[in-house]
C-alpha atoms as a PDB file:
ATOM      1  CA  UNK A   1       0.000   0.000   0.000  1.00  0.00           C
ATOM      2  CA  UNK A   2       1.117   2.801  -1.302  1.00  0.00           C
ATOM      3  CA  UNK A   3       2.194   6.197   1.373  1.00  0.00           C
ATOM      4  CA  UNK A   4      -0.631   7.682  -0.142  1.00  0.00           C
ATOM      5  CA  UNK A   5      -3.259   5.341   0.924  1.00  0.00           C
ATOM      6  CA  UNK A   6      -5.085   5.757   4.158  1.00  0.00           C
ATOM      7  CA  UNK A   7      -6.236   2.895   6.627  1.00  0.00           C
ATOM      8  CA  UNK A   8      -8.895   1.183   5.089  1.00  0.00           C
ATOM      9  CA  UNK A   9     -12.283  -0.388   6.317  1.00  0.00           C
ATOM     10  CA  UNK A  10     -11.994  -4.542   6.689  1.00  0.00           C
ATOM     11  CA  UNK A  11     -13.841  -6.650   4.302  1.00  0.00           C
ATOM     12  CA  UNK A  12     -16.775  -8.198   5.786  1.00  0.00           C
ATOM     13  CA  UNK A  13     -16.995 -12.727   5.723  1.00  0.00           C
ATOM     14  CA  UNK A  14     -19.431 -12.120   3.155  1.00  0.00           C
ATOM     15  CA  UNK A  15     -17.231  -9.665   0.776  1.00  0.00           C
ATOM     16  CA  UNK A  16     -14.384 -11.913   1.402  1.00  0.00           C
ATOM     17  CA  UNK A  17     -16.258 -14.764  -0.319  1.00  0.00           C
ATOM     18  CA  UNK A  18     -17.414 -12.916  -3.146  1.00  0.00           C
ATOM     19  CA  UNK A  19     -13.292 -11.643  -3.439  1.00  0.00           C
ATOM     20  CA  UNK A  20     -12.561 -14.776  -3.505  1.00  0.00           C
ATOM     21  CA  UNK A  21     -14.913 -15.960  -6.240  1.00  0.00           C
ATOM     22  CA  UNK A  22     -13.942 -13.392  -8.760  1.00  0.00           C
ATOM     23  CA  UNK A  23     -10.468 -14.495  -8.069  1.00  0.00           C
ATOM     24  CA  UNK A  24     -10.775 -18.032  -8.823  1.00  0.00           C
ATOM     25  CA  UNK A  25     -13.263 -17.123 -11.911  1.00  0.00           C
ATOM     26  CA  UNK A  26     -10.870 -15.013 -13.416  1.00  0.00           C
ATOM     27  CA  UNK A  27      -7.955 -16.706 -12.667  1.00  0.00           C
ATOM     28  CA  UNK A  28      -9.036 -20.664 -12.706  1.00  0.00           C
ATOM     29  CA  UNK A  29      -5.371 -21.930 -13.829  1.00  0.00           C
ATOM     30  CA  UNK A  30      -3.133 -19.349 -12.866  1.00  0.00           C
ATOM     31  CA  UNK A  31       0.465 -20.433 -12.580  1.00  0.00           C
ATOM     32  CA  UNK A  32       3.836 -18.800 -12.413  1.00  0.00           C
ATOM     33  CA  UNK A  33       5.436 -16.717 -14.748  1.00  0.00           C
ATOM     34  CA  UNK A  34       8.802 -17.721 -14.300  1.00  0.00           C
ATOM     35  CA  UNK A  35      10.247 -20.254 -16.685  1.00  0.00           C
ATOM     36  CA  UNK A  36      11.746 -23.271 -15.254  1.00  0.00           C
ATOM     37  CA  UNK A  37      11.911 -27.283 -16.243  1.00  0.00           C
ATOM     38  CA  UNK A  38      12.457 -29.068 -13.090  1.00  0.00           C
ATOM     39  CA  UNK A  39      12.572 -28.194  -8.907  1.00  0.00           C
ATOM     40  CA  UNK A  40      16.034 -26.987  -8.862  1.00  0.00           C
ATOM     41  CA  UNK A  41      15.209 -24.638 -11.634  1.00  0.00           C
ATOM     42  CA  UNK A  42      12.062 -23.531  -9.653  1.00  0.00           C
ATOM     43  CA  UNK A  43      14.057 -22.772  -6.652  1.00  0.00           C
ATOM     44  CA  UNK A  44      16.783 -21.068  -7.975  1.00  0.00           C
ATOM     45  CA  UNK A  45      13.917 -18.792  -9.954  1.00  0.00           C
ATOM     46  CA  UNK A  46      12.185 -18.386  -7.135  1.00  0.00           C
ATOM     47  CA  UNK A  47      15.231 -17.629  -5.306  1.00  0.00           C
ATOM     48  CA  UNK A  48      16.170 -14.452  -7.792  1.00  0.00           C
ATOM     49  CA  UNK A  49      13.168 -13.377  -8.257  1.00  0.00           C
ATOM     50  CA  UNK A  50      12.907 -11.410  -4.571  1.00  0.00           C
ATOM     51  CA  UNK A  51      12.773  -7.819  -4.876  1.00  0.00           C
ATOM     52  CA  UNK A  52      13.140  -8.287  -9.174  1.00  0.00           C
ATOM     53  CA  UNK A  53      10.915  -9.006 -11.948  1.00  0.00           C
ATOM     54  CA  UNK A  54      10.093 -12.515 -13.193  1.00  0.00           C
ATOM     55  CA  UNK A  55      10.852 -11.131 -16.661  1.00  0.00           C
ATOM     56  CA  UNK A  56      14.539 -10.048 -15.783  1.00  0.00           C
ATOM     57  CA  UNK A  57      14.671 -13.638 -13.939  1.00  0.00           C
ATOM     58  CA  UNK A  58      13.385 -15.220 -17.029  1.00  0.00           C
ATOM     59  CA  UNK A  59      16.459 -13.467 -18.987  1.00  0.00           C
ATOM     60  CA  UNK A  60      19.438 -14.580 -16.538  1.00  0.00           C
ATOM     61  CA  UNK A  61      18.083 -17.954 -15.852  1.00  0.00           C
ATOM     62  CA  UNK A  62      18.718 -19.655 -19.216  1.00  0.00           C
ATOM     63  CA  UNK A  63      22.316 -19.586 -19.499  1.00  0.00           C
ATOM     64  CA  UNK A  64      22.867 -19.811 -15.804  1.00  0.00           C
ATOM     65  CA  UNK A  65      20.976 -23.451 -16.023  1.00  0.00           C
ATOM     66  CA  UNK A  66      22.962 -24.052 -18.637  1.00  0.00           C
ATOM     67  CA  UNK A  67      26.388 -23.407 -16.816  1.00  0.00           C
ATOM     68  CA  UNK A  68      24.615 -24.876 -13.207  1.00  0.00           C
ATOM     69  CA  UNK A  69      22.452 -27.520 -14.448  1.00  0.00           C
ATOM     70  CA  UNK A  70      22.168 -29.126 -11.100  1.00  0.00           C
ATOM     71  CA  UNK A  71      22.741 -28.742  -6.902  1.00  0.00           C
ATOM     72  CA  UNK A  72      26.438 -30.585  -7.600  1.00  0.00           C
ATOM     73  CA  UNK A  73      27.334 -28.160 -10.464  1.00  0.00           C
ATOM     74  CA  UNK A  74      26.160 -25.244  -8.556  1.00  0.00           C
ATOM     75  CA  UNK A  75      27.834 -26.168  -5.035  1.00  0.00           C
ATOM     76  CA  UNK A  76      31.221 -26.381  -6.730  1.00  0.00           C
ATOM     77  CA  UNK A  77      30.751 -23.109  -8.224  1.00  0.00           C
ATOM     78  CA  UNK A  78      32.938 -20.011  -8.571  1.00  0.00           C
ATOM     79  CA  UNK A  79      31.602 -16.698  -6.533  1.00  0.00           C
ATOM     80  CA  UNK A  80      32.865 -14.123  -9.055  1.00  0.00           C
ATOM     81  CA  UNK A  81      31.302 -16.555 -12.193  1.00  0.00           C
ATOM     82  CA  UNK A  82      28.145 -16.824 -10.662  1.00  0.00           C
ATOM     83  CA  UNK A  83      27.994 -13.324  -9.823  1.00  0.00           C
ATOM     84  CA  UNK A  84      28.770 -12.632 -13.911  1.00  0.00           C
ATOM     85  CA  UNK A  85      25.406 -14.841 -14.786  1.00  0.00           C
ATOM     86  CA  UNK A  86      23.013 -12.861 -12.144  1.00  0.00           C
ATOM     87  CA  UNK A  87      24.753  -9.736 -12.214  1.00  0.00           C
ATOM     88  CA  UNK A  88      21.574  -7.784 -14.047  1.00  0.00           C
ATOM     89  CA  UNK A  89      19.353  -8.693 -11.165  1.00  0.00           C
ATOM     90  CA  UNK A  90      18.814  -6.706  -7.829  1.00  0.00           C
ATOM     91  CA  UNK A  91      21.309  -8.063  -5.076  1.00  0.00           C
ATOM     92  CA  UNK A  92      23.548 -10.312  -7.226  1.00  0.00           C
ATOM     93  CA  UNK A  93      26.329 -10.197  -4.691  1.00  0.00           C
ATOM     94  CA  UNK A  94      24.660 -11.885  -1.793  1.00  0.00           C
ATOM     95  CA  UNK A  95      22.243 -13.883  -4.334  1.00  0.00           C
ATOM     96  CA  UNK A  96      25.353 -15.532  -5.852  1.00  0.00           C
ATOM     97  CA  UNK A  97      26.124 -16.262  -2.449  1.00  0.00           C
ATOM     98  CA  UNK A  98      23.095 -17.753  -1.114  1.00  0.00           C
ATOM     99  CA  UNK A  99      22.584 -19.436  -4.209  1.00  0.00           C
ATOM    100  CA  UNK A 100      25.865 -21.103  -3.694  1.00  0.00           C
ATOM    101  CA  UNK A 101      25.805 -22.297  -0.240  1.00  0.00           C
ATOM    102  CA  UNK A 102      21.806 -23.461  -0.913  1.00  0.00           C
ATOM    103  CA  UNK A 103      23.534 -25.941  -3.218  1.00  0.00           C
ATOM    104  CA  UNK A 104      26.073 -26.871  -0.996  1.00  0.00           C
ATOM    105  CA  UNK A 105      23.812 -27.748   1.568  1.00  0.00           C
ATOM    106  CA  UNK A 106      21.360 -29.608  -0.859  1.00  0.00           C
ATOM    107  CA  UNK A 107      24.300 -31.943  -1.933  1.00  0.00           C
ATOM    108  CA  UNK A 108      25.888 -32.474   1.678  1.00  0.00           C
ATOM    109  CA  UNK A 109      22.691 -32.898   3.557  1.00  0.00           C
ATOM    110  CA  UNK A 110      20.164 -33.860   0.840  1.00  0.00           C
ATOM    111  CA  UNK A 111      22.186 -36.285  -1.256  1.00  0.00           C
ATOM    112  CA  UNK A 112      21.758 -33.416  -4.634  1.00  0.00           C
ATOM    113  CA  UNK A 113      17.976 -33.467  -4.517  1.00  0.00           C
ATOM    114  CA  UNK A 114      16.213 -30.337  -3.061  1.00  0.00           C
ATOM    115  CA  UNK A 115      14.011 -31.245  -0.348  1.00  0.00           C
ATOM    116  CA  UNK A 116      10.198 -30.914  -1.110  1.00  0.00           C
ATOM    117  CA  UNK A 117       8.400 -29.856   2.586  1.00  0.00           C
ATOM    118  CA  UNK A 118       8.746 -26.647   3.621  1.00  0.00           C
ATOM    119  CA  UNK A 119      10.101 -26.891   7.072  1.00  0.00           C
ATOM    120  CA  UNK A 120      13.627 -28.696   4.974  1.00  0.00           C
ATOM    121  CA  UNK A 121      13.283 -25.481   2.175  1.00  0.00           C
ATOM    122  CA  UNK A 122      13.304 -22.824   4.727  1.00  0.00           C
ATOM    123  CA  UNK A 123      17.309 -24.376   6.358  1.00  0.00           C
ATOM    124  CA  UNK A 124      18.556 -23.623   3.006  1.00  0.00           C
ATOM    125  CA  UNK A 125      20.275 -20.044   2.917  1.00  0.00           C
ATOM    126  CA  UNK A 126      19.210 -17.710   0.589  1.00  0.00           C
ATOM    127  CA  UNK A 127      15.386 -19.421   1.611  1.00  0.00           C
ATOM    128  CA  UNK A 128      13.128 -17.805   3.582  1.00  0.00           C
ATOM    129  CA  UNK A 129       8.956 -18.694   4.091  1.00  0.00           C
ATOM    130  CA  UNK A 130       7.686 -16.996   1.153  1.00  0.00           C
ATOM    131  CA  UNK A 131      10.263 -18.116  -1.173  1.00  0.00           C
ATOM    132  CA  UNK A 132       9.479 -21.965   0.479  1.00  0.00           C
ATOM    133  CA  UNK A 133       5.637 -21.131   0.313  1.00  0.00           C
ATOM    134  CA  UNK A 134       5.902 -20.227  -3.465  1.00  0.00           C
ATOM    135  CA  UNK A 135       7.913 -23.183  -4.225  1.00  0.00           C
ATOM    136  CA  UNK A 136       5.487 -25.366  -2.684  1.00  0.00           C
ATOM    137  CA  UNK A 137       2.292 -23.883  -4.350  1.00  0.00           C
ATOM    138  CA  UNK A 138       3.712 -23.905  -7.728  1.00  0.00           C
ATOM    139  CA  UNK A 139       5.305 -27.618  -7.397  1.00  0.00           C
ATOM    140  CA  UNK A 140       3.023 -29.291  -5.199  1.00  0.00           C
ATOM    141  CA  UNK A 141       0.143 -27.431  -5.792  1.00  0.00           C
ATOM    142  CA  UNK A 142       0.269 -27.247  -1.665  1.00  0.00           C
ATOM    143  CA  UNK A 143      -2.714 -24.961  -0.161  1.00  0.00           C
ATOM    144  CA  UNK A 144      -0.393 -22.275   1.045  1.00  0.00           C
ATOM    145  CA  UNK A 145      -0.630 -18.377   0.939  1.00  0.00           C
ATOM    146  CA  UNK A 146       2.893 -16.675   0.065  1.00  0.00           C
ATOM    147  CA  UNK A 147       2.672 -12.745   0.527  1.00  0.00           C
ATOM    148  CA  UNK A 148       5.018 -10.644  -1.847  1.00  0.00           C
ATOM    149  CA  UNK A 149       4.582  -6.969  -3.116  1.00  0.00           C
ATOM    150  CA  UNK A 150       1.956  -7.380  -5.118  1.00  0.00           C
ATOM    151  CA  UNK A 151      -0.126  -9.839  -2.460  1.00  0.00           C
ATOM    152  CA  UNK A 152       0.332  -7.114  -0.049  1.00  0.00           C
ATOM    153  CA  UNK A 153      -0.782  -4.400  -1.591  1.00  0.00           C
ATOM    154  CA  UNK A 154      -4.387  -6.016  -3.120  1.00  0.00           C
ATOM    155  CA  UNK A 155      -4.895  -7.361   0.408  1.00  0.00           C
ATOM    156  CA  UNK A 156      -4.909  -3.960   1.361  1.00  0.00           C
ATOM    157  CA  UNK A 157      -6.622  -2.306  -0.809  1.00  0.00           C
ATOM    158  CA  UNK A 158      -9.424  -5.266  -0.953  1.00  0.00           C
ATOM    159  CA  UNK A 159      -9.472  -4.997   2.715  1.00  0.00           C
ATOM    160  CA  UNK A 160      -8.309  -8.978   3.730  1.00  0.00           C
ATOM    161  CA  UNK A 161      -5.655  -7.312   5.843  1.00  0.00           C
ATOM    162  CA  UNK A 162      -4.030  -4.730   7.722  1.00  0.00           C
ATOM    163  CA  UNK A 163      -0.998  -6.303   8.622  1.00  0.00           C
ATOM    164  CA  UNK A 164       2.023  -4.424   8.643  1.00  0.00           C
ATOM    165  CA  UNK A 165       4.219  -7.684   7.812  1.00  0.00           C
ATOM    166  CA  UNK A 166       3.956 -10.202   4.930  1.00  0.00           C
ATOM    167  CA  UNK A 167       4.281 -12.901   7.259  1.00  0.00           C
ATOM    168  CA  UNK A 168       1.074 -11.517   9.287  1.00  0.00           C
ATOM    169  CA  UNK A 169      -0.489 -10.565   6.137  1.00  0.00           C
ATOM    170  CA  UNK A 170       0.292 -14.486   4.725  1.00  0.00           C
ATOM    171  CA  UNK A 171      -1.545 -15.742   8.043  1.00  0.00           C
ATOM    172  CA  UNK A 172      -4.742 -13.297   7.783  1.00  0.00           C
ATOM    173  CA  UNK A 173      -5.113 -14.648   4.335  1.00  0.00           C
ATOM    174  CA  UNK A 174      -4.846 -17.947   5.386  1.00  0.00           C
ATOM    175  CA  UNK A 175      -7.267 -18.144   8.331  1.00  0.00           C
ATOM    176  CA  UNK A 176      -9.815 -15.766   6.023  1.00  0.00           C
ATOM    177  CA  UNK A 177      -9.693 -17.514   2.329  1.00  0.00           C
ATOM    178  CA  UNK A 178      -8.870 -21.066   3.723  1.00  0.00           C
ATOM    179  CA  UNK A 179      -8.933 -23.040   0.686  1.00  0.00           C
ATOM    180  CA  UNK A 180      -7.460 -22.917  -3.019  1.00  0.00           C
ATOM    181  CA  UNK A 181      -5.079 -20.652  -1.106  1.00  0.00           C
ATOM    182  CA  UNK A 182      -2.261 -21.913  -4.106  1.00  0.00           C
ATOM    183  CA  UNK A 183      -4.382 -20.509  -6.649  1.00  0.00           C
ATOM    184  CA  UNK A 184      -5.552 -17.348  -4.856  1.00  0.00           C
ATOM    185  CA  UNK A 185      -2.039 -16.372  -4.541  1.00  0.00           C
ATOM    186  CA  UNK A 186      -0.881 -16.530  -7.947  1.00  0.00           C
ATOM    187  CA  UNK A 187      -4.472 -14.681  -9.012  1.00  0.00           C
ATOM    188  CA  UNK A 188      -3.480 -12.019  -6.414  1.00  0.00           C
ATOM    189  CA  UNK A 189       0.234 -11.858  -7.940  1.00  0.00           C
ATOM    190  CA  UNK A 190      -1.218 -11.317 -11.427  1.00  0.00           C
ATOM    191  CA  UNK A 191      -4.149  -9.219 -10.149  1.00  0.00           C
ATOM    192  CA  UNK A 192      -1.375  -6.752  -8.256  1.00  0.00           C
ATOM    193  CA  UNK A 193       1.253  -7.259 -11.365  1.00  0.00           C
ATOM    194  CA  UNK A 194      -1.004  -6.132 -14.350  1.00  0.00           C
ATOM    195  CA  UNK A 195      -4.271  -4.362 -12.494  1.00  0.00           C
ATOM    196  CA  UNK A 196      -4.256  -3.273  -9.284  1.00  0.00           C
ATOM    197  CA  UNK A 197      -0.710  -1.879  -9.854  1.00  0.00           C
ATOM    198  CA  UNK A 198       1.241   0.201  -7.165  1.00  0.00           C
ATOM    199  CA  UNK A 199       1.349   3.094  -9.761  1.00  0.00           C
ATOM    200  CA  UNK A 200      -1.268   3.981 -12.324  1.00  0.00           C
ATOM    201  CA  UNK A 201      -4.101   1.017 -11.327  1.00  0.00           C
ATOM    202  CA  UNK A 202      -6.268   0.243 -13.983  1.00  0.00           C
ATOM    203  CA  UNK A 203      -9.690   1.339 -12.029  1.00  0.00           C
ATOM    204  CA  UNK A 204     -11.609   1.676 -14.693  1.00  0.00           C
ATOM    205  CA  UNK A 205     -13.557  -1.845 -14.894  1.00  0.00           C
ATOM    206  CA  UNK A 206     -11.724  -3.291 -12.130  1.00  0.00           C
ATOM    207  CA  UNK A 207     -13.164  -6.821 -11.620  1.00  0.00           C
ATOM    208  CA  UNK A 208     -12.673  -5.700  -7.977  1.00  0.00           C
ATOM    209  CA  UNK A 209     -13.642  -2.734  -7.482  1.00  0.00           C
ATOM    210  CA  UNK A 210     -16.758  -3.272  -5.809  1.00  0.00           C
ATOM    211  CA  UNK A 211     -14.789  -4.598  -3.027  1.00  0.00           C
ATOM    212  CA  UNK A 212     -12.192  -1.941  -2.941  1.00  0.00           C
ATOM    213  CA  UNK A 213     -11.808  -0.617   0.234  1.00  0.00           C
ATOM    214  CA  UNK A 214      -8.986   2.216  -0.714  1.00  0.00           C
ATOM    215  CA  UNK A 215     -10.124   6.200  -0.165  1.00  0.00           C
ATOM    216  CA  UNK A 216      -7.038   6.668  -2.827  1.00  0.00           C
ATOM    217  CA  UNK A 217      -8.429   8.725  -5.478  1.00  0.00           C
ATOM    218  CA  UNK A 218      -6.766   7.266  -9.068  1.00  0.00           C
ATOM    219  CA  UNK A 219      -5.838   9.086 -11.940  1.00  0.00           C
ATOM    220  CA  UNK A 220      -7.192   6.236 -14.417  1.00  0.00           C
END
């Protein structure tokens, strides 16, 4: 939520059904947008995509799997090389980094194959809840809420939360939409990505804005 944006009213149970219809309506089969092939690649996508587009991910990734194919390949790599592949996306120095020692761990303590529960993910460094949440939803189709930017801001505008944390604002979401919570938050990450954007929000035949609980006056 924007600086601009004032403390807004709370959706009622019965709004937060109806948001959650129109979410799963419009977005019935929504899935990442980050490319990947296999749960390494997911990992290390989802790992580089904090705080930078899936677009720029989807640039840097391709010849980085090529070089890093795997956890072994990766754990015996160079700093300074990896930091060459990733060095277009937002915190390539300690990315390289994490993304190093997150192999290094997979291959000493999880015989090369990343571990698929999310209490194992969240040990690796570089790997924190949302980053083992989103790996989860998109892989195992798990019913887990992950809160980034864009999940933050349309659960405040939409009134589903007034957290001041993602990880709050994950477990409001959680307790309140309780099911299909994998698909909800990829329609919420689309939703906040092209719609309901930080700058500029398309208003103007919002799907939501019914439910919009914002006093933020637009510019549409």
């Amino acid at each position: 939520m924007s600086k601009t944006e004032k403390k807004v009213k709370m959706a009622t149970k019965k709004e937060i059904e109806a948001i959650k219809k129109i979410f799963l309506e419009h977005y019935p089969n929504s899935l990442t947008e980050l490319h990947y092939t296999n749960l390494y690649e997911l990992l290390v996508a989802v790992m580089l995509s904090a705080q930078c587009t899936d677009k720029r991910v989807n640039i840097i990734t391709p010849e980085l799997f090529k070089k890093y194919p795997n956890p072994i390949s990766l754990a015996g790599a160079e700093l300074d090389e990896v930091k060459s592949y990733i060095k277009t996306c937002s915190f390539f120095n300690n990315k390289a980094k994490n993304l190093i020692k997150m192999a290094q761990s997979v291959v000493e303590n999880y015989n090369g194959k990343i571990p698929l529960e999310r209490n194992e993910l969240v040990k690796l460094a570089g790997v924190g809840q949302k980053t083992a949440n989103v790996v989860m939803i998109e892989y195992t189709g798990a019913n887990l809420m992950a809160v980034d930017t864009h999940v933050f801001r349309v659960a405040h505008r939409l009134g589903l939360s007034d957290a001041k944390t993602a990880i709050k604002c994950e477990e409001e979401l959680t307790k309140k939409f309780k099911t299909d919570l994998h698909l909800l938050h990829q329609a919420m990450v689309l939703f906040g990505r092209y719609a309901c954007k930080a700058v500029k929000p398309e208003c103007e035949g919002c799907i939501m804005k019914a439910y919009c609980k914002t006093t933020q006056t637009f510019k549409v």
